[in-house]
N, C-alpha and C. Protein backbone atom coordinates (compact mmCIF):
# COMPACT_ATOMS: atom_id res chain seq x y z
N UNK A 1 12.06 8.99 -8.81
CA UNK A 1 12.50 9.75 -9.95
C UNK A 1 11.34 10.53 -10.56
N UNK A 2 10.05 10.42 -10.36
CA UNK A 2 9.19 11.02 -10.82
C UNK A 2 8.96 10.68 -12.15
N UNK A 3 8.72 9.46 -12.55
CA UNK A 3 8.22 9.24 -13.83
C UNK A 3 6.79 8.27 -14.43
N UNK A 4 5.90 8.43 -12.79
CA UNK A 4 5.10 8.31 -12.98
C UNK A 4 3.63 9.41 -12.27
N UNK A 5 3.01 9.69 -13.36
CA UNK A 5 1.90 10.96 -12.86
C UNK A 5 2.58 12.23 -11.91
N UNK A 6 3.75 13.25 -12.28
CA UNK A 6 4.17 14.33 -11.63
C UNK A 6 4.81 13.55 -10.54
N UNK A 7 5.42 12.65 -10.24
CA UNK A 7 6.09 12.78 -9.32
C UNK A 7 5.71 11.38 -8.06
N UNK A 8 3.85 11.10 -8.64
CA UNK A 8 3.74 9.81 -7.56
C UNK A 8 4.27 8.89 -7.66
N UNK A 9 3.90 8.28 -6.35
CA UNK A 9 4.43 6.41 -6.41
C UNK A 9 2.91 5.86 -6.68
N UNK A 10 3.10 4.69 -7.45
CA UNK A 10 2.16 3.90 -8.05
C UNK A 10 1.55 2.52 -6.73
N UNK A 11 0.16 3.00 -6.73
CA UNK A 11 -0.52 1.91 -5.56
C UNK A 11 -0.02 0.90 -5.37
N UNK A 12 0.27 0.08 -6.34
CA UNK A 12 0.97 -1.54 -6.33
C UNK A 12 2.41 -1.52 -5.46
N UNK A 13 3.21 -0.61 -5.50
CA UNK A 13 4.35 -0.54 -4.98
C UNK A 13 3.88 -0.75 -3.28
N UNK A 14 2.88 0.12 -2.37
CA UNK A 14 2.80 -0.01 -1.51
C UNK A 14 2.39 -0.99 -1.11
N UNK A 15 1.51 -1.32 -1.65
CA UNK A 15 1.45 -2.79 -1.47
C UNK A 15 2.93 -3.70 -0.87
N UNK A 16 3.36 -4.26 -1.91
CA UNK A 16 4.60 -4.64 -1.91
C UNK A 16 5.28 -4.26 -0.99
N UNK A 17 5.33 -3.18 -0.24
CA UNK A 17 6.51 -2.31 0.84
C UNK A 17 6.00 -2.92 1.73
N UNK A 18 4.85 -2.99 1.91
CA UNK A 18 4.66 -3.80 3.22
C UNK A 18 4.45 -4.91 3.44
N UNK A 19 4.32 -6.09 2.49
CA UNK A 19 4.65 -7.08 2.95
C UNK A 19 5.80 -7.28 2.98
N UNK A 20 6.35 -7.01 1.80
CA UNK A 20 8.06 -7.53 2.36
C UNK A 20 8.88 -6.80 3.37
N UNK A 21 8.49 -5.99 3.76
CA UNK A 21 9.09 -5.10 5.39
C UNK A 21 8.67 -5.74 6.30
N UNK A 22 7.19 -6.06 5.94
CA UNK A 22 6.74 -6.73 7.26
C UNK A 22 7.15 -8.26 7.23
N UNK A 23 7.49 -8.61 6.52
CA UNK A 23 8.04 -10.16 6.35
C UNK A 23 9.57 -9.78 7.01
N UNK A 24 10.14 -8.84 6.62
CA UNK A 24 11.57 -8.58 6.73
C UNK A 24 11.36 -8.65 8.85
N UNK A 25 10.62 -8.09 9.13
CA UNK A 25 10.54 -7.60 10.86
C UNK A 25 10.18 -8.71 11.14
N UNK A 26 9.81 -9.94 10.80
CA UNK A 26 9.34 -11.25 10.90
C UNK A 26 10.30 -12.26 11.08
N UNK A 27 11.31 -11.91 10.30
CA UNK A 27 12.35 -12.95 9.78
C UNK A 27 13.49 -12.50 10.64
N UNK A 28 13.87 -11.28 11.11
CA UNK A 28 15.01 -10.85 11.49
C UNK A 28 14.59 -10.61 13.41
N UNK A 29 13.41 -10.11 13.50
CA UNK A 29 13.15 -10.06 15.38
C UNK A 29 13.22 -8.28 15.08
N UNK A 30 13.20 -7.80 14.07
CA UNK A 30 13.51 -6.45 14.38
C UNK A 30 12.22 -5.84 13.79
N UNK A 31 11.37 -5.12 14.78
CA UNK A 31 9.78 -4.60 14.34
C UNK A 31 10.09 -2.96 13.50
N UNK A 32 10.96 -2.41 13.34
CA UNK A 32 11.44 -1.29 12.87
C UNK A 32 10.66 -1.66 11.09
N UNK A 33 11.07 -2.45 10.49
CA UNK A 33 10.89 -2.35 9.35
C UNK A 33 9.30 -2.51 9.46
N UNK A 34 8.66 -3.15 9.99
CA UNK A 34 7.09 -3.28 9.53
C UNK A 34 6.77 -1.84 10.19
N UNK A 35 7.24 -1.15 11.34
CA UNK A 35 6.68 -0.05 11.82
C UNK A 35 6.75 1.33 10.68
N UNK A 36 7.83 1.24 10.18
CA UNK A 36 7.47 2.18 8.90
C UNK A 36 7.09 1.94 7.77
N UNK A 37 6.60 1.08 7.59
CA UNK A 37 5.44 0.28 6.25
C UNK A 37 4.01 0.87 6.83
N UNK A 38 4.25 0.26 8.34
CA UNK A 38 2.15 0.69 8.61
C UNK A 38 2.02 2.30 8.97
N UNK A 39 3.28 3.13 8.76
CA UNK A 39 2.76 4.65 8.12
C UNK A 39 2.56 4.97 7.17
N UNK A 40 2.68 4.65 6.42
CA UNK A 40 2.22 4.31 4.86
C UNK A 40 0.97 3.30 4.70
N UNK A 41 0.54 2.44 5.39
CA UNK A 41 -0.77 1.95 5.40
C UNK A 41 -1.71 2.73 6.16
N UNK A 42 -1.41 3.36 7.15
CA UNK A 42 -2.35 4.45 7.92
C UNK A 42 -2.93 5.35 6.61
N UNK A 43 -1.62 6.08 6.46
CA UNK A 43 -1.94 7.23 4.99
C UNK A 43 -3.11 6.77 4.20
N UNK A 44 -2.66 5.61 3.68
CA UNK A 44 -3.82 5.03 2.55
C UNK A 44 -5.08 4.81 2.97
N UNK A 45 -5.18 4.49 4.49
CA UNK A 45 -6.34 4.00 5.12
C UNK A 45 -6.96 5.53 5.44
N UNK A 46 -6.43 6.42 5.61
CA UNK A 46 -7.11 7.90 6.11
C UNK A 46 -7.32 8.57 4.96
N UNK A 47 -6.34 8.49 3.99
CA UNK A 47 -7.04 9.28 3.35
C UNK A 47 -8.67 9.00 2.06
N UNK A 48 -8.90 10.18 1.46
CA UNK A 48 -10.86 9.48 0.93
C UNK A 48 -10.32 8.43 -0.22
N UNK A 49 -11.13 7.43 -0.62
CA UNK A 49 -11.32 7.02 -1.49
C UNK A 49 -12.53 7.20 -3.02
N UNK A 50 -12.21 7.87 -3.80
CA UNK A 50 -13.36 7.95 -4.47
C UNK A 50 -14.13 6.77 -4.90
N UNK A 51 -14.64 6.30 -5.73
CA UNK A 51 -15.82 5.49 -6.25
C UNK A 51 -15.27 4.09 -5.15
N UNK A 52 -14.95 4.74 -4.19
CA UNK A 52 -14.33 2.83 -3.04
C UNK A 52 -13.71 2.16 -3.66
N UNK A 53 -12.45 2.67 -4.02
CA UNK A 53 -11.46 1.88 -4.92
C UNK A 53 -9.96 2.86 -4.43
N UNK A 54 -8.93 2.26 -4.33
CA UNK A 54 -7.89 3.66 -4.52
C UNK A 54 -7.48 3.97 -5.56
N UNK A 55 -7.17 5.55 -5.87
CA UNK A 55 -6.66 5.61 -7.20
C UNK A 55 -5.00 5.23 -7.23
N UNK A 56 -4.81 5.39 -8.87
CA UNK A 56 -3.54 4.35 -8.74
C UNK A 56 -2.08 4.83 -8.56
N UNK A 57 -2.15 6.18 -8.04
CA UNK A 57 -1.44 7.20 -7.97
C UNK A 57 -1.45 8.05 -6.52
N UNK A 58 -0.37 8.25 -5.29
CA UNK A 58 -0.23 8.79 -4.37
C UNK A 58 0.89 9.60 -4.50
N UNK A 59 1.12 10.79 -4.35
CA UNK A 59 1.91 11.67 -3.97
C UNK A 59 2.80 11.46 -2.46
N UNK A 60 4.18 10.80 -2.77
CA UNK A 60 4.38 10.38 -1.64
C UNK A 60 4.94 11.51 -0.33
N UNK A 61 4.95 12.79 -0.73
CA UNK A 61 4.96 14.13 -0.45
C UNK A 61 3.75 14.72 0.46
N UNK A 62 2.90 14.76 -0.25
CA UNK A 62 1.53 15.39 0.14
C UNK A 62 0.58 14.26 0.88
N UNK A 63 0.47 13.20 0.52
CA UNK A 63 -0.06 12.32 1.24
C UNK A 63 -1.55 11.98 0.40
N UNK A 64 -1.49 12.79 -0.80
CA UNK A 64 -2.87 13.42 -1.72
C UNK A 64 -2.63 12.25 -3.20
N UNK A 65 -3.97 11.90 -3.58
CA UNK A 65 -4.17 10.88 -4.57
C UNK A 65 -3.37 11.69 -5.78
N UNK A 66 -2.58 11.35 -6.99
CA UNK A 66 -2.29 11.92 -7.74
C UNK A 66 -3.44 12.43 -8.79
N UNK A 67 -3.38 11.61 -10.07
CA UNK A 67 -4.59 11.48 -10.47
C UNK A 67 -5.78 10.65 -10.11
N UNK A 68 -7.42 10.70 -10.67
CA UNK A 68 -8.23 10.03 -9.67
C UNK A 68 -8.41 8.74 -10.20
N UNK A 69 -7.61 8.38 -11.37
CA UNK A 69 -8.07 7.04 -12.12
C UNK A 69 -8.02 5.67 -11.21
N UNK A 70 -9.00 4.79 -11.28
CA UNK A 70 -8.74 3.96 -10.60
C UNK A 70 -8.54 2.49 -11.50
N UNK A 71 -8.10 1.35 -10.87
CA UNK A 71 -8.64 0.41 -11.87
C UNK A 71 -8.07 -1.01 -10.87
N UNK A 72 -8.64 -2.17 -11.43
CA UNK A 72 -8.25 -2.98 -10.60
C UNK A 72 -7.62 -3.83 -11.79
N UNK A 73 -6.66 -3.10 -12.81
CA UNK A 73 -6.39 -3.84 -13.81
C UNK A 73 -4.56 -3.20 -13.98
N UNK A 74 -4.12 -3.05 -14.91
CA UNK A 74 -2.04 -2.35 -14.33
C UNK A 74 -2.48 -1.63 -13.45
N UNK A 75 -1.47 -1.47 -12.90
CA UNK A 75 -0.65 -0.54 -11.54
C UNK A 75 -1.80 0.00 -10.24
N UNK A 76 -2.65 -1.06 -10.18
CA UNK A 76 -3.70 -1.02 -9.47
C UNK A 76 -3.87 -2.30 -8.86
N UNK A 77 -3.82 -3.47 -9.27
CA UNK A 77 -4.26 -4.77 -9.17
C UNK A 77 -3.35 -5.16 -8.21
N UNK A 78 -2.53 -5.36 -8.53
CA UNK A 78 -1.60 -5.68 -7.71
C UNK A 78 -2.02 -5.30 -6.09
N UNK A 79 -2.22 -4.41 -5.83
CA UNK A 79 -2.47 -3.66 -4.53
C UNK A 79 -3.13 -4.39 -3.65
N UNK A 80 -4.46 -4.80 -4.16
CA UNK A 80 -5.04 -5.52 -3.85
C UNK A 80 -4.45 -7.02 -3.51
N UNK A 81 -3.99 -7.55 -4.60
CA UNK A 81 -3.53 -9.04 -4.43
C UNK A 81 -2.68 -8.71 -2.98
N UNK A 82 -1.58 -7.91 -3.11
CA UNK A 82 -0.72 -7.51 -1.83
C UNK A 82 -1.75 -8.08 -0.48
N UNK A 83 -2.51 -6.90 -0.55
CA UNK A 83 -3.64 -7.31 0.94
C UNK A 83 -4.05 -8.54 1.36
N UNK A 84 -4.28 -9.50 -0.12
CA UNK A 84 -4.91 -10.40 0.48
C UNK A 84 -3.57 -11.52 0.84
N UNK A 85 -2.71 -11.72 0.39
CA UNK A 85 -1.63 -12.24 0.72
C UNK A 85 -1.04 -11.94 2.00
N UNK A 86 -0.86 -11.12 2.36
CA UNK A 86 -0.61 -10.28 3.65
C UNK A 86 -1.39 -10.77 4.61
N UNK A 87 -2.82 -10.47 4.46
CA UNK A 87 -3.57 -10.82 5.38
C UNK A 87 -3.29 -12.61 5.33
N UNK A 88 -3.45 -13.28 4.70
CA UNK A 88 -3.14 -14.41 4.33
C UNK A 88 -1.46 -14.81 5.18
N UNK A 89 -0.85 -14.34 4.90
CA UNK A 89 1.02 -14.61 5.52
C UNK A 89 0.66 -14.15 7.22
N UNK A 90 0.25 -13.18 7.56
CA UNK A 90 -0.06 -12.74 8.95
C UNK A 90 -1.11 -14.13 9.44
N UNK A 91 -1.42 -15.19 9.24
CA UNK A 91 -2.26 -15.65 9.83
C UNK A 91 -3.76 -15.80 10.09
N UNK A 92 -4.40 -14.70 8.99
CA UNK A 92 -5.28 -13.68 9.57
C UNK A 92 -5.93 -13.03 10.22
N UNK A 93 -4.81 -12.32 10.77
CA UNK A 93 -4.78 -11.68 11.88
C UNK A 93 -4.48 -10.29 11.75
N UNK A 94 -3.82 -9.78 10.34
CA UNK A 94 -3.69 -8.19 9.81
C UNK A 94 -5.48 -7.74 9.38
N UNK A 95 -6.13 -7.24 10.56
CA UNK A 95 -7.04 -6.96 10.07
C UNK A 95 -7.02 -5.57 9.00
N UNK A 96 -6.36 -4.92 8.86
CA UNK A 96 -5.99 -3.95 8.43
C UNK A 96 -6.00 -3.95 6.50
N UNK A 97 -5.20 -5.29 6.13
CA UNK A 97 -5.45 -5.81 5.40
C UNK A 97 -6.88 -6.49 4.46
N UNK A 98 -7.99 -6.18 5.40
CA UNK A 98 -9.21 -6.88 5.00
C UNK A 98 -10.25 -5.94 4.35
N UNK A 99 -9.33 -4.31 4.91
CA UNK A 99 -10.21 -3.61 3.99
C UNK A 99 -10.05 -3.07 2.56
């Protein structure tokens, strides 16, 4: 709906998309759902990070940070926790997760 920063989706959400997709392709035998979660983890992983943090805002359109704010405190934190849980539920074995 666009009601956060012009139109992005908020970092924490992706988070979230992929573990529970990838939990979902886990639980059911069907790899479809984690395979379109880790295009959306590619994105995040290619594109720059400023001060080595992501900002808390992606344009899910452009593929481009919204604004550059970062924080590891609302709509940021989360993101993180995601990874390490993930990596954590995978066994650790999502290296992908470790960065």
């Amino acid at each position: 709906f666009g009601w956060a920063s012009g139109g992005s989706s908020i970092l924490s959400e992706f988070g979230t998309l992929h573990m529970e997709f990838s939990y979902l392709s886990d639980i059911t035998g069907n790899p479809v759902y984690k395979n379109r979660v880790e295009k959306i983890r590619k994105v995040i992983k290619d594109v720059e990070r400023p001060k080595r943090l992501y900002p808390n805002y992606l344009h899910p359109k452009t593929g481009k940070w919204g604004q550059q704010h970062t924080s590891v405190g609302a709509l940021g934190d989360s993101f993180y926790e995601y990874l390490l849980k993930e990596w954590l539920r995978s066994g650790k074995r999502d290296q992908e997760a470790k960065l």
